[in-house]
C-alpha atoms as a PDB file:
ATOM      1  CA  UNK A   1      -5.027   3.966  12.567  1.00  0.00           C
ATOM      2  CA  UNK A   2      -2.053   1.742  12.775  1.00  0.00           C
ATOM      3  CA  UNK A   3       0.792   2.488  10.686  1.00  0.00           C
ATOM      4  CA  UNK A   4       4.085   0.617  11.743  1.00  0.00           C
ATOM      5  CA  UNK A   5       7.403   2.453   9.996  1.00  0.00           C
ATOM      6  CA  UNK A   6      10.832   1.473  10.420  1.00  0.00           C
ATOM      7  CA  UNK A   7      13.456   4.575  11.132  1.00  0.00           C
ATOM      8  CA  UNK A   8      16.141   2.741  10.620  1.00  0.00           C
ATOM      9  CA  UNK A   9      15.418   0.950   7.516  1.00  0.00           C
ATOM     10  CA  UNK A  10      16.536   1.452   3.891  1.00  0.00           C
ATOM     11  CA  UNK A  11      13.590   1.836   2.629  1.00  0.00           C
ATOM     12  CA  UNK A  12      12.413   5.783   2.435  1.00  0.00           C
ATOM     13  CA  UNK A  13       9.706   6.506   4.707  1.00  0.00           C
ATOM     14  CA  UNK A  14       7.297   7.982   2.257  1.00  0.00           C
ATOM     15  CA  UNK A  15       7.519   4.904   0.553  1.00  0.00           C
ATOM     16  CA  UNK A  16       6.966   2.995   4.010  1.00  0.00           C
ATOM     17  CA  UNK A  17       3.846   5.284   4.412  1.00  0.00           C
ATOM     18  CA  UNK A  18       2.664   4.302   1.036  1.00  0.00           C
ATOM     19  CA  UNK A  19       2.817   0.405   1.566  1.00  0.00           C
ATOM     20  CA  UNK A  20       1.714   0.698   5.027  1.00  0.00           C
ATOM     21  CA  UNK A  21      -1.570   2.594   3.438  1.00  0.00           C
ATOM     22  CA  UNK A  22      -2.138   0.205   0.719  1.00  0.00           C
ATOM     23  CA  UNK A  23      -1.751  -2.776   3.156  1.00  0.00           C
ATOM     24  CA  UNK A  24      -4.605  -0.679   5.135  1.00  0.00           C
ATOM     25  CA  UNK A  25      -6.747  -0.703   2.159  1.00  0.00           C
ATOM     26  CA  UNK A  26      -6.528  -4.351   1.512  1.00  0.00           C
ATOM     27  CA  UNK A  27      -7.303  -5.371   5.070  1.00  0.00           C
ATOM     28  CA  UNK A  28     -10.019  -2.862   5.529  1.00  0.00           C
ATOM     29  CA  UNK A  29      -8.622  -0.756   7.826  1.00  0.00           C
ATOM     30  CA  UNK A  30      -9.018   2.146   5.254  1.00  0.00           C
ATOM     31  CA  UNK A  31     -12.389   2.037   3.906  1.00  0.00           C
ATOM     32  CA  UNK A  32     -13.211   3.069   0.345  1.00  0.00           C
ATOM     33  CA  UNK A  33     -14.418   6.384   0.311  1.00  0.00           C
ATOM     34  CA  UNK A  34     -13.226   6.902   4.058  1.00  0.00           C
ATOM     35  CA  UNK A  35     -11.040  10.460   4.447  1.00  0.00           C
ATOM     36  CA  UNK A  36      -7.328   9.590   5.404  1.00  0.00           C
ATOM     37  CA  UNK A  37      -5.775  12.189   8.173  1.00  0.00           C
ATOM     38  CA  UNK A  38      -4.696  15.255   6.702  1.00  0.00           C
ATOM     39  CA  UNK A  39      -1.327  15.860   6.222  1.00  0.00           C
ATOM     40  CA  UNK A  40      -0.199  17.455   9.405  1.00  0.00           C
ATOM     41  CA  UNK A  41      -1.694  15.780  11.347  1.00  0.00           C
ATOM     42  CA  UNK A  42      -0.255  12.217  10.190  1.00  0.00           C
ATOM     43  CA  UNK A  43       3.093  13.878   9.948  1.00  0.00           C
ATOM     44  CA  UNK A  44       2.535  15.035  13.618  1.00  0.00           C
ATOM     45  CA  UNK A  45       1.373  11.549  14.730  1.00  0.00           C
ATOM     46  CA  UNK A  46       3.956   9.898  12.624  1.00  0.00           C
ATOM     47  CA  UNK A  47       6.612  12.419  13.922  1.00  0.00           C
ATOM     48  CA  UNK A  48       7.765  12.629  10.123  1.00  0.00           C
ATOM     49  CA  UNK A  49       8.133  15.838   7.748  1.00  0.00           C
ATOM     50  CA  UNK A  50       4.998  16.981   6.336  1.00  0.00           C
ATOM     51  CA  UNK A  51       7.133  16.784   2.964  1.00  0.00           C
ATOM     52  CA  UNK A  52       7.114  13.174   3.793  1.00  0.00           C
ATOM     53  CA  UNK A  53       3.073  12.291   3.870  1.00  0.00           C
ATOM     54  CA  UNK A  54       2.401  14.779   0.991  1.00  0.00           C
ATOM     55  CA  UNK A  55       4.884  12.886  -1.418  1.00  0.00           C
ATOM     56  CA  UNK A  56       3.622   9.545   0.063  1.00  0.00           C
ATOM     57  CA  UNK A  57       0.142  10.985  -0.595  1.00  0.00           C
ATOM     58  CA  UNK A  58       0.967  12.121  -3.994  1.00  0.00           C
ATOM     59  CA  UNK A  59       2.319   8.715  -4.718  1.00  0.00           C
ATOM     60  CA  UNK A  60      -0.962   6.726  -3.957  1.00  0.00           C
ATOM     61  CA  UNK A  61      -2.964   9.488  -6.025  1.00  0.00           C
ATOM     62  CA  UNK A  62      -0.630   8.559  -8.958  1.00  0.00           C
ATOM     63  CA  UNK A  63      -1.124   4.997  -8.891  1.00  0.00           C
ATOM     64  CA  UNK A  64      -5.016   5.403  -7.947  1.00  0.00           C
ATOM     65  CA  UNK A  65      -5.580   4.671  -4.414  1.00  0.00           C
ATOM     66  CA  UNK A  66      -6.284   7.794  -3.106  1.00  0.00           C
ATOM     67  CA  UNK A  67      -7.827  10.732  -4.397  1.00  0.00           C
ATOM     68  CA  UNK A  68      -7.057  14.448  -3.154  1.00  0.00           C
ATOM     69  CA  UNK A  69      -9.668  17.513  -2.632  1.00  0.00           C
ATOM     70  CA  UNK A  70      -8.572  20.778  -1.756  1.00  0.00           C
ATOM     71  CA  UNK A  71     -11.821  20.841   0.528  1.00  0.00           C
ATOM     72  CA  UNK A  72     -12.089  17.082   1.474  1.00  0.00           C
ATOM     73  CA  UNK A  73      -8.386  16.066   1.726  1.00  0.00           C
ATOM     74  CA  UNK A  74      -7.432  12.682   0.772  1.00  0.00           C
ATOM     75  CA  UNK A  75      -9.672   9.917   0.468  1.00  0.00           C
ATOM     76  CA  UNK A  76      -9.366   5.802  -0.612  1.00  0.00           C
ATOM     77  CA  UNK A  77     -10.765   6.073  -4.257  1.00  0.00           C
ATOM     78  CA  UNK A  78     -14.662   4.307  -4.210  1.00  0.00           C
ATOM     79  CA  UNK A  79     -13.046   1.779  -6.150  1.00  0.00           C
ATOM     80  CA  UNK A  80      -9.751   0.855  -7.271  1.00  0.00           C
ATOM     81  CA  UNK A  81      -7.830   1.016 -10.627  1.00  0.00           C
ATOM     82  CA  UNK A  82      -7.915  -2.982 -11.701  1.00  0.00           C
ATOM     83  CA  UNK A  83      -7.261  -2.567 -15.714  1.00  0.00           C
ATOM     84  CA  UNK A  84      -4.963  -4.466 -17.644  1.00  0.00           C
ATOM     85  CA  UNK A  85      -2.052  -2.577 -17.454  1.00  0.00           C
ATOM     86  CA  UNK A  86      -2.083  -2.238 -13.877  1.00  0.00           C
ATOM     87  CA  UNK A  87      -2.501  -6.227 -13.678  1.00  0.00           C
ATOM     88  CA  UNK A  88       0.447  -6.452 -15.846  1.00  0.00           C
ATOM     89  CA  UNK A  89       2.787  -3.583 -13.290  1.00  0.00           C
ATOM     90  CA  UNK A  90       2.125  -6.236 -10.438  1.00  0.00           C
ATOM     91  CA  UNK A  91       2.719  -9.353 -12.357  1.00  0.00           C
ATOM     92  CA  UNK A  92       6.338  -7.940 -13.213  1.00  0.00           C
ATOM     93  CA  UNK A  93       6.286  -7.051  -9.162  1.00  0.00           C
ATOM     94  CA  UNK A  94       5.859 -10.496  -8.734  1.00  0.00           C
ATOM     95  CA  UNK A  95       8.095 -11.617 -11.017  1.00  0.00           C
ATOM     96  CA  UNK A  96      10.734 -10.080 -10.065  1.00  0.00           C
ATOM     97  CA  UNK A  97       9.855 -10.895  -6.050  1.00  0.00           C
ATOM     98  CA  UNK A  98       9.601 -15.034  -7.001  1.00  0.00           C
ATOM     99  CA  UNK A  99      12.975 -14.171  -9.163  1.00  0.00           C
ATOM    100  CA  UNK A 100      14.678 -12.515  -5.802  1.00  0.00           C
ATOM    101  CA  UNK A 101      13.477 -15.978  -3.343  1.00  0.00           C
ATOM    102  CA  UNK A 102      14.637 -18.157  -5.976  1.00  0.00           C
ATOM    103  CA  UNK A 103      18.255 -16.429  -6.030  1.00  0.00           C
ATOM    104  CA  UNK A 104      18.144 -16.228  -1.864  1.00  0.00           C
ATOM    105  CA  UNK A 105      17.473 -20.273  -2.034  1.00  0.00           C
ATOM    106  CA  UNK A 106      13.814 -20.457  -1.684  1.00  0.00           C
ATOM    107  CA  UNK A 107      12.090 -23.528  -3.473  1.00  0.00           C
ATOM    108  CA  UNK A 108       8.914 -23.087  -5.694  1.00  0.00           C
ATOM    109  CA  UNK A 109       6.685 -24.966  -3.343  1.00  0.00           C
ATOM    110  CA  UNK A 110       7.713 -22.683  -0.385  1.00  0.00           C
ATOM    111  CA  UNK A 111       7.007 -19.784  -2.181  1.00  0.00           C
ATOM    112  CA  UNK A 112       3.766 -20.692  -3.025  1.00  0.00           C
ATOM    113  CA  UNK A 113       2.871 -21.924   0.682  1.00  0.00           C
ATOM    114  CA  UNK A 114       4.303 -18.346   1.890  1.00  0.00           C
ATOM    115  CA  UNK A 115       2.190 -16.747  -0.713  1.00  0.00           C
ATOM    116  CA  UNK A 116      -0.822 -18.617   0.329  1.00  0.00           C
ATOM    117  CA  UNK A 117      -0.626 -18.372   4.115  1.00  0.00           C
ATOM    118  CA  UNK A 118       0.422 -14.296   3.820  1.00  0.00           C
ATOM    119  CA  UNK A 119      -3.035 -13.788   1.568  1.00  0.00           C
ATOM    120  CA  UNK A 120      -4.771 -15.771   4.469  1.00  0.00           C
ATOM    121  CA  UNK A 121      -3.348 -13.336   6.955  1.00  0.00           C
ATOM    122  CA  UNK A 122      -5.309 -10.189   5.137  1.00  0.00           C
ATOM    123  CA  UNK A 123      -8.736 -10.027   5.645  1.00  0.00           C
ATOM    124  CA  UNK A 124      -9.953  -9.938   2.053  1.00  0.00           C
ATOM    125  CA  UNK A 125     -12.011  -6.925   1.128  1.00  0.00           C
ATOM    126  CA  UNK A 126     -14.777  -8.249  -1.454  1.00  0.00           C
ATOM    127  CA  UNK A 127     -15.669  -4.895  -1.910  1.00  0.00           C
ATOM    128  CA  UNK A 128     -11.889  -3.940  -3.812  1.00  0.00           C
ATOM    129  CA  UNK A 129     -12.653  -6.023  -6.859  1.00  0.00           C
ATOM    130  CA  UNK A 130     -15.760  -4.717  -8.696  1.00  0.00           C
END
């Protein structure tokens, strides 16, 4: 499993953990149904609190991604939460993303070419949208 997090960054590292697991998902590195390391263990490879992976842990449960078993530990849900309001959470992500290049200078046509050649870079999971 690679996870890459960044110490010194602004960004907490639960929520570092968290993105790094979703981008797993995406690119198939985490398969659905596939057991994610426990708790302690990932803190001990990660050299982070275990506080840290459970609330990252906790986090993905809440928005679907994972689910947690008291026997089992965590899992990647069988298949992932793609209803209407959760369409509409990441089209305001995106908004707000296009609105924050557009303020730092970027033009609309570069935005959509660095869209389109960072979806390229994922290896598309067909098995995500059912």
């Amino acid at each position: 499993m690679i996870i890459n997090l960044d110490y010194t960054s602004e960004i907490p590292i639960y929520l570092q953990l968290r993105n790094e697991i979703v981008k797993g998902i995406a690119n198939g590195q985490f398969k659905y149904g596939e057991s994610l390391p426990t708790v302690r263990t990932l803190a001990q490879d990660l050299q982070v609190n275990n506080m840290t992976v459970n609330k990252a842990y906790g986090l993905l449960k809440q928005e679907g991604y994972i689910c947690i078993d008291r026997r089992h530990g965590a899992k990647v849900q069988p298949t992932i939460d793609n209803s209407h309001e959760h369409q509409e959470k990441l089209l305001d992500e995106l908004e707000l993303l296009a609105s924050e290049a557009i303020v730092k200078g970027m033009n609309k046509d570069e935005f959509i070419n660095t869209c389109k050649a960072l979806l390229q870079t994922i290896q598309y999971d067909a098995s995500i949208v059912q």
